[in-house]
Protein backbone atom coordinates (compact mmCIF):
# COMPACT_ATOMS: atom_id res chain seq x y z
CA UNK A 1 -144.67 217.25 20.90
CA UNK A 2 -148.27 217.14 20.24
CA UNK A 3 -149.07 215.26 16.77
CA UNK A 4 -151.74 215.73 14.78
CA UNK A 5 -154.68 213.15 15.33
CA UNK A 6 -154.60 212.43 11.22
CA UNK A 7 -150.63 211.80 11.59
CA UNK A 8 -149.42 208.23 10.76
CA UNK A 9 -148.93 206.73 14.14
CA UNK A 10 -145.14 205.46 15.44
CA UNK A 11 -145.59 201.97 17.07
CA UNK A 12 -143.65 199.82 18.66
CA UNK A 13 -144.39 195.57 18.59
CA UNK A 14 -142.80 193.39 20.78
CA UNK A 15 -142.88 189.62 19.70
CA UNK A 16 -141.80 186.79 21.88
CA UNK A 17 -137.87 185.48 21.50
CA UNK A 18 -138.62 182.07 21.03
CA UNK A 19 -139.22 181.62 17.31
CA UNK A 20 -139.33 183.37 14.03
CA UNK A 21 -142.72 185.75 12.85
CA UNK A 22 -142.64 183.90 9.72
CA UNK A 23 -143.76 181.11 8.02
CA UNK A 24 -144.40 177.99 8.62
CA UNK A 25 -145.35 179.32 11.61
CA UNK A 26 -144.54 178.04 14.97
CA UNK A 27 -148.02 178.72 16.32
CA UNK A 28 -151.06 181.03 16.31
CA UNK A 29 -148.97 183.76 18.09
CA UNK A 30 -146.29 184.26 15.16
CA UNK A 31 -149.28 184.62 12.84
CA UNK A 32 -151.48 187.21 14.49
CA UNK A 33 -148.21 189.46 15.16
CA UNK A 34 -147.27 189.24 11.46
CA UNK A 35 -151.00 189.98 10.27
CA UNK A 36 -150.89 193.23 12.69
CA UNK A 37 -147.80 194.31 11.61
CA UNK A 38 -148.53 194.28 8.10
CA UNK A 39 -151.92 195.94 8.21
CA UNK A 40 -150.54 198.45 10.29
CA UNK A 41 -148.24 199.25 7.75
CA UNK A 42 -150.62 198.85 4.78
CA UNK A 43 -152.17 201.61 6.99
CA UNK A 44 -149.45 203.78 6.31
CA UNK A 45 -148.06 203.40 10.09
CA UNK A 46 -144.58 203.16 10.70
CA UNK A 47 -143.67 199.86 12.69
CA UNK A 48 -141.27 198.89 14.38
CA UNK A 49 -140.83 195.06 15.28
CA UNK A 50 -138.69 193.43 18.06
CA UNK A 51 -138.41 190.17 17.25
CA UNK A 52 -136.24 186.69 16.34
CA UNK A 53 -133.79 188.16 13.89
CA UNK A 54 -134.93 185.64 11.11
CA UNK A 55 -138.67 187.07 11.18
CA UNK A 56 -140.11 188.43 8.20
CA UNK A 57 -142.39 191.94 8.19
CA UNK A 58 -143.45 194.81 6.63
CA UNK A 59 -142.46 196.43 9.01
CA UNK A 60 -138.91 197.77 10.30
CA UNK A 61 -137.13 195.10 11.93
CA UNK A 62 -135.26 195.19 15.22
CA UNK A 63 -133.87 191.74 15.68
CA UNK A 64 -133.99 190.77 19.79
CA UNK A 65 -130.40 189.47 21.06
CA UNK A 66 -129.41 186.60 19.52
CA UNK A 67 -128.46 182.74 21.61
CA UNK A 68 -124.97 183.75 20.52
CA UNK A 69 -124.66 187.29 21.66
CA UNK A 70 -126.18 186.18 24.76
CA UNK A 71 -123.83 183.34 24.95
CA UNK A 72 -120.48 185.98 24.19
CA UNK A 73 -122.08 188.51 26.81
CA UNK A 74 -122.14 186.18 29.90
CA UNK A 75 -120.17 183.39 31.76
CA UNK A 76 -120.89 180.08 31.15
CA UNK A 77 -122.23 180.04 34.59
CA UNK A 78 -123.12 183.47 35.28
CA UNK A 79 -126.84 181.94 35.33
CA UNK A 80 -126.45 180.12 38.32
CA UNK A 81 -124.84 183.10 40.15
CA UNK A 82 -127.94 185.19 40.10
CA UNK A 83 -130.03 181.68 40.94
CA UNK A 84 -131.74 181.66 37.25
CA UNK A 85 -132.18 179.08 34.71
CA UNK A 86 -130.05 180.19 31.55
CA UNK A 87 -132.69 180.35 28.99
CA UNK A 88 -134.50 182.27 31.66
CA UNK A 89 -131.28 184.36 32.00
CA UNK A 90 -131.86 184.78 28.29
CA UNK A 91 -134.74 185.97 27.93
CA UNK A 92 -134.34 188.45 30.89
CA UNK A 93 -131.66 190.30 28.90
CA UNK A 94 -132.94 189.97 26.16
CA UNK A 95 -136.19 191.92 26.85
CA UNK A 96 -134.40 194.33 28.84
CA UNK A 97 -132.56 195.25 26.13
CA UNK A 98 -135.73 195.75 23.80
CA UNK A 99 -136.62 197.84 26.64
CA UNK A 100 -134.03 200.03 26.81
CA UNK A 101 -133.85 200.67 22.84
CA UNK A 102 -137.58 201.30 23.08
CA UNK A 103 -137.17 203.84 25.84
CA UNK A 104 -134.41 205.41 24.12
CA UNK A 105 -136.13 206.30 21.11
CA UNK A 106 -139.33 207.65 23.25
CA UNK A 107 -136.72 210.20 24.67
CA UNK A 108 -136.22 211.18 21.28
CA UNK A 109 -139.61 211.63 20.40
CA UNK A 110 -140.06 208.65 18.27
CA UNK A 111 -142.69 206.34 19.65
CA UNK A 112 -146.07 207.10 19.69
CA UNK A 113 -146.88 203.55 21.75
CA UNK A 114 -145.98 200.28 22.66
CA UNK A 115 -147.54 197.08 22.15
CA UNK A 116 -146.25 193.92 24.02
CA UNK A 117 -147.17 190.76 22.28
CA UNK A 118 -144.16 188.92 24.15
CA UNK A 119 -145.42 186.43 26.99
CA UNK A 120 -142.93 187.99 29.69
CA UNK A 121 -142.99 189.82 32.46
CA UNK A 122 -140.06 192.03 32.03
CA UNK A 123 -141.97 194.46 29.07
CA UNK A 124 -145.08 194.56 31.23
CA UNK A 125 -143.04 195.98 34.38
CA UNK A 126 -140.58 198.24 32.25
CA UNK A 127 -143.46 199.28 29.85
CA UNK A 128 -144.55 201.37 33.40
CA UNK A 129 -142.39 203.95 32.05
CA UNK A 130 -145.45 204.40 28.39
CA UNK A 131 -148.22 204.55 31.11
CA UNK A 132 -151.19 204.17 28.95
CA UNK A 133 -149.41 204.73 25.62
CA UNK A 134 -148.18 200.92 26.83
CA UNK A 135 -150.80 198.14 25.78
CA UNK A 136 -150.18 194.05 26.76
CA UNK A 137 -152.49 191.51 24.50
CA UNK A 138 -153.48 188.42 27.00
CA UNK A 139 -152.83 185.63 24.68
CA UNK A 140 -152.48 182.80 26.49
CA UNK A 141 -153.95 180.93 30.19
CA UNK A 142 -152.17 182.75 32.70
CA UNK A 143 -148.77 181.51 32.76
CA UNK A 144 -146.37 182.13 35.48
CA UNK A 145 -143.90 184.58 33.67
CA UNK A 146 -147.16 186.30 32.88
CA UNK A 147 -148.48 185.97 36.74
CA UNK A 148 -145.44 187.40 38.12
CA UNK A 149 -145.82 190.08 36.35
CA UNK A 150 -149.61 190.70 37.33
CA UNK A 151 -148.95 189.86 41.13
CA UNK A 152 -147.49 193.62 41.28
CA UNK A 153 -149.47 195.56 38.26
CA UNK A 154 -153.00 194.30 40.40
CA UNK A 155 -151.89 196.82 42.89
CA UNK A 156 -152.41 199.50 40.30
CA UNK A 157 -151.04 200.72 36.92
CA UNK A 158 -151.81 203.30 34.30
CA UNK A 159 -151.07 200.55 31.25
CA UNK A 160 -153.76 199.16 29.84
CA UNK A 161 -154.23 195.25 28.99
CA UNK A 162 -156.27 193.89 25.79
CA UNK A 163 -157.97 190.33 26.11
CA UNK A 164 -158.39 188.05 22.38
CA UNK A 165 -162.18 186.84 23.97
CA UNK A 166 -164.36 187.65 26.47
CA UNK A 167 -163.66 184.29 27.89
CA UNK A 168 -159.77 185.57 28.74
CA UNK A 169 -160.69 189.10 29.75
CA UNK A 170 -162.76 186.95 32.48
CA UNK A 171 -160.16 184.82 32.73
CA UNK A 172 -157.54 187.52 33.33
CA UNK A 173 -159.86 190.27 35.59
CA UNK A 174 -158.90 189.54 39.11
CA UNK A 175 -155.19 191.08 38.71
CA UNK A 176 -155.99 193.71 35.70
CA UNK A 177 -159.05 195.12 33.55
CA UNK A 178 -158.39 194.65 29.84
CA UNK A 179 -160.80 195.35 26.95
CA UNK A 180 -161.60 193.08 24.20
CA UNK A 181 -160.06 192.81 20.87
CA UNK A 182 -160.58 189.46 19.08
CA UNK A 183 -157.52 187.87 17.10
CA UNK A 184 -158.28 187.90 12.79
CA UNK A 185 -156.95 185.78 10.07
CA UNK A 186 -156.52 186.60 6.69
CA UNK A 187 -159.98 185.80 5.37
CA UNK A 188 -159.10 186.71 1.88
CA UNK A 189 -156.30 184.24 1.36
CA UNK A 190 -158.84 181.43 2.13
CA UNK A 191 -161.35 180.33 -0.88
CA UNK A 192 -164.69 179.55 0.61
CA UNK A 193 -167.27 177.21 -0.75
CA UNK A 194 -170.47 179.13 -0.46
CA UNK A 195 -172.37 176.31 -2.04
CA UNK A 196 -175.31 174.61 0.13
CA UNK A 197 -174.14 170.93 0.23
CA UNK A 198 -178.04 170.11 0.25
CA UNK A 199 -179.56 167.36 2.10
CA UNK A 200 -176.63 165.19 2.67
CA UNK A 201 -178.43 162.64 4.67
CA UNK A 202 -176.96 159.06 3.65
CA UNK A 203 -175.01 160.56 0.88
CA UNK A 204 -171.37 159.48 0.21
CA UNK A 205 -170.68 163.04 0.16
CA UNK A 206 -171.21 164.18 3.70
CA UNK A 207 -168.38 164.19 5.25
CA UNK A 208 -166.85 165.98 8.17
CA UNK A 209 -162.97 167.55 9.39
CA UNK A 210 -161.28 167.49 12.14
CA UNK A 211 -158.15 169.34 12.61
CA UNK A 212 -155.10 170.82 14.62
CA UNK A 213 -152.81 168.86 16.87
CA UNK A 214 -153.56 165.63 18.18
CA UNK A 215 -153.71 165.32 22.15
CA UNK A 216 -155.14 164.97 24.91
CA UNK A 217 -156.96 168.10 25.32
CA UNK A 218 -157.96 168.87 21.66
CA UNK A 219 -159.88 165.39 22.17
CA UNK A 220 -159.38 164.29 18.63
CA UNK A 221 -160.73 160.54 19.94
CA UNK A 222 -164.19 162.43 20.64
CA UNK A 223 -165.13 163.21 17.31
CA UNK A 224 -163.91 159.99 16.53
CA UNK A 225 -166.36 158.30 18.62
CA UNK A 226 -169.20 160.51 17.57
CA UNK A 227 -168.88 159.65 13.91
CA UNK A 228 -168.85 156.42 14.62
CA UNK A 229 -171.64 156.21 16.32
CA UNK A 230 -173.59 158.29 14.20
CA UNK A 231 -172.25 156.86 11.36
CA UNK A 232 -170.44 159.82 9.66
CA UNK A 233 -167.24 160.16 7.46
CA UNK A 234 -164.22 161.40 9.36
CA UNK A 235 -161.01 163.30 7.69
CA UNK A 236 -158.31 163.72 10.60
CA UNK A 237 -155.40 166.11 9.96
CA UNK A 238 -152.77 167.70 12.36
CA UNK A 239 -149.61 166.21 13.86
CA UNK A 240 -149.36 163.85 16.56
CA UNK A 241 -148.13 166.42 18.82
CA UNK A 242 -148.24 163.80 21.61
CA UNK A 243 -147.29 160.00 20.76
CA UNK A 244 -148.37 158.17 23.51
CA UNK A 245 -152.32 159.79 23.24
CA UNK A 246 -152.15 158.90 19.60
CA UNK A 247 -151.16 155.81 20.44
CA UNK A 248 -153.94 155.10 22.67
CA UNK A 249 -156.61 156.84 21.92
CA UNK A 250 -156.76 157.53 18.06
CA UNK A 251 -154.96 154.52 16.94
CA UNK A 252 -156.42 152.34 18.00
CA UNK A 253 -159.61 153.77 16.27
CA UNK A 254 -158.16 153.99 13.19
CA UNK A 255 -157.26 150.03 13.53
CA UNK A 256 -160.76 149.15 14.48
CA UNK A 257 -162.24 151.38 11.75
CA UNK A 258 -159.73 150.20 8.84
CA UNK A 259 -161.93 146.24 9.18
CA UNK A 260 -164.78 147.87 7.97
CA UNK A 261 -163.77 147.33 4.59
CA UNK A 262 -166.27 149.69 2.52
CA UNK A 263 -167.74 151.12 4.79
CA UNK A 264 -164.71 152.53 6.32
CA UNK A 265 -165.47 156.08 8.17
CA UNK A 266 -162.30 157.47 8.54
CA UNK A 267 -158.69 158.73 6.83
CA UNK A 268 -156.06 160.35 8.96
CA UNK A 269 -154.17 162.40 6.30
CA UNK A 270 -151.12 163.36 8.83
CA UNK A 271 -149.77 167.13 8.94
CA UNK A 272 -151.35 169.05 6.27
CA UNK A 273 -150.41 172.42 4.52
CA UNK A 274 -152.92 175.43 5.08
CA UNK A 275 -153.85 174.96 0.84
CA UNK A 276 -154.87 170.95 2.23
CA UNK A 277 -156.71 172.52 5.31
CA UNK A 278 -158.52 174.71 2.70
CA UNK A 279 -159.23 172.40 0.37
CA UNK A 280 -160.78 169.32 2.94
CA UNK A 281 -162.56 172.64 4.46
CA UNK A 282 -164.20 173.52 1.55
CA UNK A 283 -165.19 169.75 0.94
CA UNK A 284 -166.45 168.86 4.44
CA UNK A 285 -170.04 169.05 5.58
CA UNK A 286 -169.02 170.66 8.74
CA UNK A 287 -165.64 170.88 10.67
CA UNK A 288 -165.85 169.15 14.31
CA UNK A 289 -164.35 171.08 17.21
CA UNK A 290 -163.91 169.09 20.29
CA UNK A 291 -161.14 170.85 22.28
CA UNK A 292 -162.00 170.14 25.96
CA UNK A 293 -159.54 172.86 26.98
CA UNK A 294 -160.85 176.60 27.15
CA UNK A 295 -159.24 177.37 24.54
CA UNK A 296 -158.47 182.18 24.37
CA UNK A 297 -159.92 182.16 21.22
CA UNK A 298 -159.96 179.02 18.55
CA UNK A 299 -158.14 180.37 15.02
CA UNK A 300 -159.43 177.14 13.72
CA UNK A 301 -163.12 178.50 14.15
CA UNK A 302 -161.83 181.48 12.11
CA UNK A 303 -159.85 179.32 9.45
CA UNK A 304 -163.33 177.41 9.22
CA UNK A 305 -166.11 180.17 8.70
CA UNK A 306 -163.45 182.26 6.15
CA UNK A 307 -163.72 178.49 3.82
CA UNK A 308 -167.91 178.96 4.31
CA UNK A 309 -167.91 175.80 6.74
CA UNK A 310 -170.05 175.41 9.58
CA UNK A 311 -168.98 173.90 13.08
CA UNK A 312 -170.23 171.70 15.67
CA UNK A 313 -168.35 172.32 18.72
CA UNK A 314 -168.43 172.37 22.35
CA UNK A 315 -169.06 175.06 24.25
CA UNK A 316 -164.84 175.40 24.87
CA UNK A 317 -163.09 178.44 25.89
CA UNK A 318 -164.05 181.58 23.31
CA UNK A 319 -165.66 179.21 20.83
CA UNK A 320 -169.21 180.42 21.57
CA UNK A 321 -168.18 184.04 21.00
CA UNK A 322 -167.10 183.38 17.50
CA UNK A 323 -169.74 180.68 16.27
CA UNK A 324 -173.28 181.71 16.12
CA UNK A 325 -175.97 180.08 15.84
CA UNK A 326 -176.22 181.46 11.97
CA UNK A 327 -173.09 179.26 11.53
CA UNK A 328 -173.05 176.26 13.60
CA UNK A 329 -173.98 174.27 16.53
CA UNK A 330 -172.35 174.75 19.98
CA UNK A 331 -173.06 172.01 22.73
CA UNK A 332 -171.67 171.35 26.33
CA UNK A 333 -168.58 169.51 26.31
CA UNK A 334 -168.65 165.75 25.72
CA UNK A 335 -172.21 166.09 25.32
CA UNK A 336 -172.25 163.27 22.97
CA UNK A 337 -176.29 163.47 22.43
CA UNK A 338 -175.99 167.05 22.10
CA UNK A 339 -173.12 166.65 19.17
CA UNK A 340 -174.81 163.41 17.63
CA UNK A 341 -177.99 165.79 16.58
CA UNK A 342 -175.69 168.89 15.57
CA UNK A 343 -174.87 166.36 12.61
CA UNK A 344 -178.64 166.36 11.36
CA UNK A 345 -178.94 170.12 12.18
CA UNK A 346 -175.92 171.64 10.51
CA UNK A 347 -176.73 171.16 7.26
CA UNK A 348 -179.26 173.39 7.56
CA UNK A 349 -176.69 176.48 7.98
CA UNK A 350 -176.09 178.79 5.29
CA UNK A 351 -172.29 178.24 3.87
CA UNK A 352 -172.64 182.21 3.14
CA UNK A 353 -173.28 183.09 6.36
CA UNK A 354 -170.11 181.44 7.48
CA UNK A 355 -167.95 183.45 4.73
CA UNK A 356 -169.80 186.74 5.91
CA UNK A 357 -169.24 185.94 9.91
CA UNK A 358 -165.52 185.66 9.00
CA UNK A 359 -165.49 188.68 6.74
CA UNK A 360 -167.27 190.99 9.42
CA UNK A 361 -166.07 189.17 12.45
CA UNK A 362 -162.61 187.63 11.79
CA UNK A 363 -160.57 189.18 9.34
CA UNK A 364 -157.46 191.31 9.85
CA UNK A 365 -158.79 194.35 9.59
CA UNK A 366 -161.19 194.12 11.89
CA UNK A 367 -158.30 193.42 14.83
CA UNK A 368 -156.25 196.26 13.29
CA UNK A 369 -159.23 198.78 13.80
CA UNK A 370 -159.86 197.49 17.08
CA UNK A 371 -156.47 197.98 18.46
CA UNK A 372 -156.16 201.50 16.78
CA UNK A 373 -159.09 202.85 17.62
CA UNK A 374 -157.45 202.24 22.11
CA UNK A 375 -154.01 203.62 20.29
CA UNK A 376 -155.82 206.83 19.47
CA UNK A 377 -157.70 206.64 22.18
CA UNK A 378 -154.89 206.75 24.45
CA UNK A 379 -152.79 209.61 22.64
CA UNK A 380 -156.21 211.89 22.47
CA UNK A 381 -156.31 211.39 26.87
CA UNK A 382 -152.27 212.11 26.77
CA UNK A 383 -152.92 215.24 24.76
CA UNK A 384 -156.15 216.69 26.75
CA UNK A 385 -153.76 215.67 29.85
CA UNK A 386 -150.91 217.74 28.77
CA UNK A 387 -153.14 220.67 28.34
CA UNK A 388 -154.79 220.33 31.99
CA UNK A 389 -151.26 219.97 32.98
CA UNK A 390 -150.09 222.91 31.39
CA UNK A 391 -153.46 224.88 32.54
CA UNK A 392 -152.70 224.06 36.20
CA UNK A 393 -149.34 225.15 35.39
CA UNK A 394 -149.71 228.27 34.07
CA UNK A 395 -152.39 229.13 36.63
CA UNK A 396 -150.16 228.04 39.84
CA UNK A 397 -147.65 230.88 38.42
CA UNK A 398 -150.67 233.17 38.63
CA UNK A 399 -151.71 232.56 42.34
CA UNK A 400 -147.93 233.10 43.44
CA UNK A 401 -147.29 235.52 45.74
CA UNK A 402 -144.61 237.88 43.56
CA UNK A 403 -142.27 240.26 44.94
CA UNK A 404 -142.45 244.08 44.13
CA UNK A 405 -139.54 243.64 41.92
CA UNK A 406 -140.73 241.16 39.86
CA UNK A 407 -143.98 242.52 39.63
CA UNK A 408 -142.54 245.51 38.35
CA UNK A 409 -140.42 243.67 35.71
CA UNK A 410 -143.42 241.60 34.59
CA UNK A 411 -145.36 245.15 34.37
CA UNK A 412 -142.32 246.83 32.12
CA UNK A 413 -142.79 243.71 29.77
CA UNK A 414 -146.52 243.43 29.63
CA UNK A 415 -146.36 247.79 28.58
CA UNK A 416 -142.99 246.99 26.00
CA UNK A 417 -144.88 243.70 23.88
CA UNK A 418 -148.15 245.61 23.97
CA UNK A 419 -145.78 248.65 22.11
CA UNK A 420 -146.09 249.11 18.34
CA UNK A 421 -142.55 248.63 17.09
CA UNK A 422 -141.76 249.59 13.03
CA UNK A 423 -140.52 246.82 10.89
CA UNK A 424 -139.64 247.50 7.29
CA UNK A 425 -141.70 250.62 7.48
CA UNK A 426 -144.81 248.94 9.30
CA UNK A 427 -145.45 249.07 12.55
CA UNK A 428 -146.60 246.06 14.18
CA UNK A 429 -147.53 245.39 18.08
CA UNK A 430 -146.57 242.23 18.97
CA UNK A 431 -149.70 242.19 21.13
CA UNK A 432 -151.82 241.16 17.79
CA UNK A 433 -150.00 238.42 17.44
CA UNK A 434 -147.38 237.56 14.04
């Protein structure tokens, strides 16, 4: 059935199995699938989600297969059998049970398309059966569930792929094209601080943030170093999400830093709420982003503009697609000159162009409208190929070669429809249509 192009679309989400799509969120990933699937219904689309039965939506739920189903359905060592590991084993089934509902429901006209947020190859392989009604978000480095997946589809496939940066449609392009839709936050649960700080220069009130998890590749000891030797306040927030860095690399830092006395420069404030993140955001001079990693996209860059703070970062995965130079100062990584001036140059950036960047560039409903506008997309080539289909249908009937009977019979039908027939009195040919 064709549907009309103002009709609320029919969508299918598929999470990953690992953890709720709720808060406190596990990571990034749990966030931006919530965020889509409640704009999408705010849009008035109908939503279904597949995900970790204790997730919490706005949209229809469809909880994935449970530990303990999956533990019920199989042998203890059924695993092994089939040479697997057993979570892998887990999530195998568990997807291709998604699947199968999914599928189901397409048969019976229900889905309109299919969007696979889930980190696995078994939805990008099954989802052949959507062709380009089927769309996979790269969210991560490529991963090797993920590469086994893309090993086959580079050969050719009528899905289609989206990419959170530029930097991981790149990243991402020698197995599959994909077209770019950036991740968004929800800029309008943040308060910002629009407020110039001034000319902070020497002032006990310029002070800086650093945040997210501490290790090796966020390089949390970098900024450290930089304020120090420039002098600078540091607040450090996020867990220690690997002991044995923070024990030799931040700590000892912190130790060296806490015999200054008075003129101590920094306060590691441990695992903070996102209220605390907004609240030392809206406080700090600038937040410091010194991820050494290439990171798909950098949510804290979001999380930072929405609160009106500017950044001094390195030049790190998707960083430089998201900070301009209307609201903050990108450098090459471990550039330490390069980040030591940033501090004497970012107080020069509007605090309101930060709030508008995230408004325009970062929010929610900016994602949402990008992904719609390829859902639509995609339904308006199914429908024009239906009718080409049908076209080439109707005129291979034509070009047949038809016998003298049914020539005749087609003739006898053409003359009796084209025949003015009375109903209730009228007569009507059927020829002018009813």
């Amino acid at each position: 059935m064709i549907r009309s192009s103002n009709s609320p679309l029919r969508i299918a989400i598929i999470a990953h199995s690992l953890y709720p799509i709720a808060q406190p969120y596990a990571g990034g990933l749990e966030m931006i699938t919530q965020l889509i699937c409640d704009e999408l219904v705010a849009q008035g689309h109908e939503v279904l989600l597949y995900a970790h039965k204790d997730s919490e939506t706005k949209a229809t739920l469809v909880p994935l297969l449970t530990r303990h189903e999956f533990n019920k359905m199989v042998y203890d060592n059924e695993h092994e059998t089939v040479a697997m590991g057993r979570e892998e084993m887990y999530q195998y089934l568990t997807y291709q049970i998604a699947l199968r509902d999914i599928i189901e429901r397409d048969e019976r006209g229900e889905i309109d398309i299919v969007h696979n947020h889930s980190l696995h190859h078994i939805p990008m392989m099954t989802g052949q059966a959507f062709g380009e009604r089927f769309f996979t978000t790269f969210h991560t480095p490529i991963f090797p569930q993920l590469r086994l997946a893309l090993l086959t589809l580079r050969s050719g496939t009528t899905t289609q792929f989206t990419a959170i940066s530029k930097h991981q449609q790149q990243l991402f392009a020698e197995f599959v094209p994909s077209q770019v839709v950036y991740n968004g936050i929800d800029v309008e649960s943040f308060i910002a601080n629009t407020e110039s700080l001034g000319n902070t220069d020497g002032c006990d009130d310029e002070i800086y943030f650093w945040y997210g998890r501490i290790c090796p590749e966020k390089g949390t000891h970098l900024a450290m170093q930089y304020c120090m030797e420039a002098g600078k306040k540091l607040i450090i927030a996020g867990p220690k999400s690997n002991e044995d860095y923070f024990n030799q690399k931040v700590a000892p830092l912190l130790f060296k830093d806490s015999k200054s006395g008075d003129d101590k420069l920094f306060s590691y404030v441990g695992h903070v709420t996102k209220d605390e993140i907004n609240n030392y955001l809206c406080q700090a001079t600038a937040m410091l982003f010194t991820s050494t990693w290439d990171e798909p996209y950098g949510l804290t860059l979001a999380e930072s503009l929405a609160c009106g703070t500017p950044v001094i970062g390195f030049d790190a995965g998707a960083s430089a697609e998201i900070i301009t130079s209307e609201t903050g100062v990108i450098v090459p990584k471990k550039d330490k000159a390069a980040f030591i001036n940033g501090f004497a140059t970012i107080k020069n950036i509007s605090r309101q162009a930060c709030r508008d960047r995230a408004l325009q560039f970062c929010s929610v409903s900016a994602m949402v409208d990008g992904y719609l506008a390829l859902y639509k997309a995609a339904l308006k080539n199914r429908t024009v190929l239906i009718e080409d289909n049908s076209e080439s249908y109707i005129n291979n009937i034509n070009s047949y070669e038809l016998s003298d009977l049914t020539k005749d019979s087609l003739q006898f039908f053409n003359q009796a429809t084209q025949a003015p027939v009375e109903i209730d009195n009228d007569l009507v040919s059927f020829s002018e249509g009813s």
